[in-house]
Protein backbone atom coordinates (compact mmCIF):
# COMPACT_ATOMS: atom_id res chain seq x y z
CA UNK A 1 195.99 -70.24 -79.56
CA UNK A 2 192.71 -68.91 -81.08
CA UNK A 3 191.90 -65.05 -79.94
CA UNK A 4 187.86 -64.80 -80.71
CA UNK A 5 186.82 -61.50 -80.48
CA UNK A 6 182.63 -60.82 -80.32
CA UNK A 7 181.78 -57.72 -81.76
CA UNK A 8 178.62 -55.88 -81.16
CA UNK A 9 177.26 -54.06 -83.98
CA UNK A 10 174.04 -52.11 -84.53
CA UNK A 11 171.44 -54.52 -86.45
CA UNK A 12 168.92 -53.32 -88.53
CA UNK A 13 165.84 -56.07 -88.36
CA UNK A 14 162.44 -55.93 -89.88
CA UNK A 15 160.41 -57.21 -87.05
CA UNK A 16 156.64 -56.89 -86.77
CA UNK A 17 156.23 -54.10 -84.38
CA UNK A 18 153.56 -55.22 -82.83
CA UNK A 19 154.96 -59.11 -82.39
CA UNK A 20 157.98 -57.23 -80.65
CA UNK A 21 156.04 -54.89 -78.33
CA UNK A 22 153.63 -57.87 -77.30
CA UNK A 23 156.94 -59.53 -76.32
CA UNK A 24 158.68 -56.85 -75.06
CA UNK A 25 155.17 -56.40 -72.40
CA UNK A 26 154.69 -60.45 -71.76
CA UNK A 27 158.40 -60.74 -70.54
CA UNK A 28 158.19 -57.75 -68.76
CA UNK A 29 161.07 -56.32 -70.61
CA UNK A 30 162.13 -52.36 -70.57
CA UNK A 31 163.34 -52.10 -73.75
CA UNK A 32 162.71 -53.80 -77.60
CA UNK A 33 166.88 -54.79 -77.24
CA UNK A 34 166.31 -56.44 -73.70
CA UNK A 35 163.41 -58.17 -75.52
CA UNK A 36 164.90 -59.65 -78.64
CA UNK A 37 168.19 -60.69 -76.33
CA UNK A 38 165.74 -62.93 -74.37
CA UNK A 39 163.75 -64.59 -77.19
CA UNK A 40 167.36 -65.64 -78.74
CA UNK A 41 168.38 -66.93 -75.35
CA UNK A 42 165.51 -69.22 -75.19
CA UNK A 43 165.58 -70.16 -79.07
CA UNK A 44 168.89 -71.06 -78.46
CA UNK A 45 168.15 -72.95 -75.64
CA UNK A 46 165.11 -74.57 -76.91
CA UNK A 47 167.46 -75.61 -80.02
CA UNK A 48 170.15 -77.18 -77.42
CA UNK A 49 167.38 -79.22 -75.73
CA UNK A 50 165.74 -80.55 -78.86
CA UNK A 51 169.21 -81.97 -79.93
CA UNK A 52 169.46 -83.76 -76.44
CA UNK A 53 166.49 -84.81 -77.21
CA UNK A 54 166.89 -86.41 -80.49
CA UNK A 55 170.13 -88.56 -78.59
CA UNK A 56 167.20 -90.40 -76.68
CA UNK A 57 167.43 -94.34 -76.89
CA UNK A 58 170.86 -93.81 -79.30
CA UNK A 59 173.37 -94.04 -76.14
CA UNK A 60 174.29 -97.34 -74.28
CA UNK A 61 174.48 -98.30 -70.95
CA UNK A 62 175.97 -100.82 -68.79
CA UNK A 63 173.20 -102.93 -67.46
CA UNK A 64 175.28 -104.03 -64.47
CA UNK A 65 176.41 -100.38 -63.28
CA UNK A 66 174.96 -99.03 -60.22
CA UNK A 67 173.99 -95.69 -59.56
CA UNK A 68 173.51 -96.68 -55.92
CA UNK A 69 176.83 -97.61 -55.54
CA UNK A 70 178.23 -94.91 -57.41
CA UNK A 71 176.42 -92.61 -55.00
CA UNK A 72 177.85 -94.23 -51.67
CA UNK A 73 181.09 -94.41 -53.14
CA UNK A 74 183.84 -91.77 -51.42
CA UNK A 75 185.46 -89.78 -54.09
CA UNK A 76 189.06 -87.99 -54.06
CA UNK A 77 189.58 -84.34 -54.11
């Protein structure tokens, strides 16, 4: 087994104080930390959904299945 421990440690950044404090207002966010936590989430996020993205037309499908079926169809617990 793997044991993955996160640590959090104090980061010094250069940001553009003003950037940060215009983001910090927009997202209604108390504090520069709560801020920056946010914007990662939704890079992250954003990143995630652009890679979905890029699967689009790549992945094959049965012409014959169907989802109506599948959707009537009693499944086991």
């Amino acid at each position: 087994m793997c044991d993955i421990t996160v640590a959090l440690m104090p980061t010094n950044l250069a940001i553009d104080d003003s950037l940060i404090e215009d983001a910090r207002r927009v997202g209604r966010h108390k504090t520069k930390k709560a801020a920056v936590t946010a914007a990662l989430k939704e890079y992250v996020q954003r990143r995630k959904q652009l890679e979905i993205l890029e699967l689009f037309g790549t992945i094959d499908y049965d012409p014959k299945y169907n989802y109506k079926t599948e959707r009537r169809r009693k499944r086991s617990p």
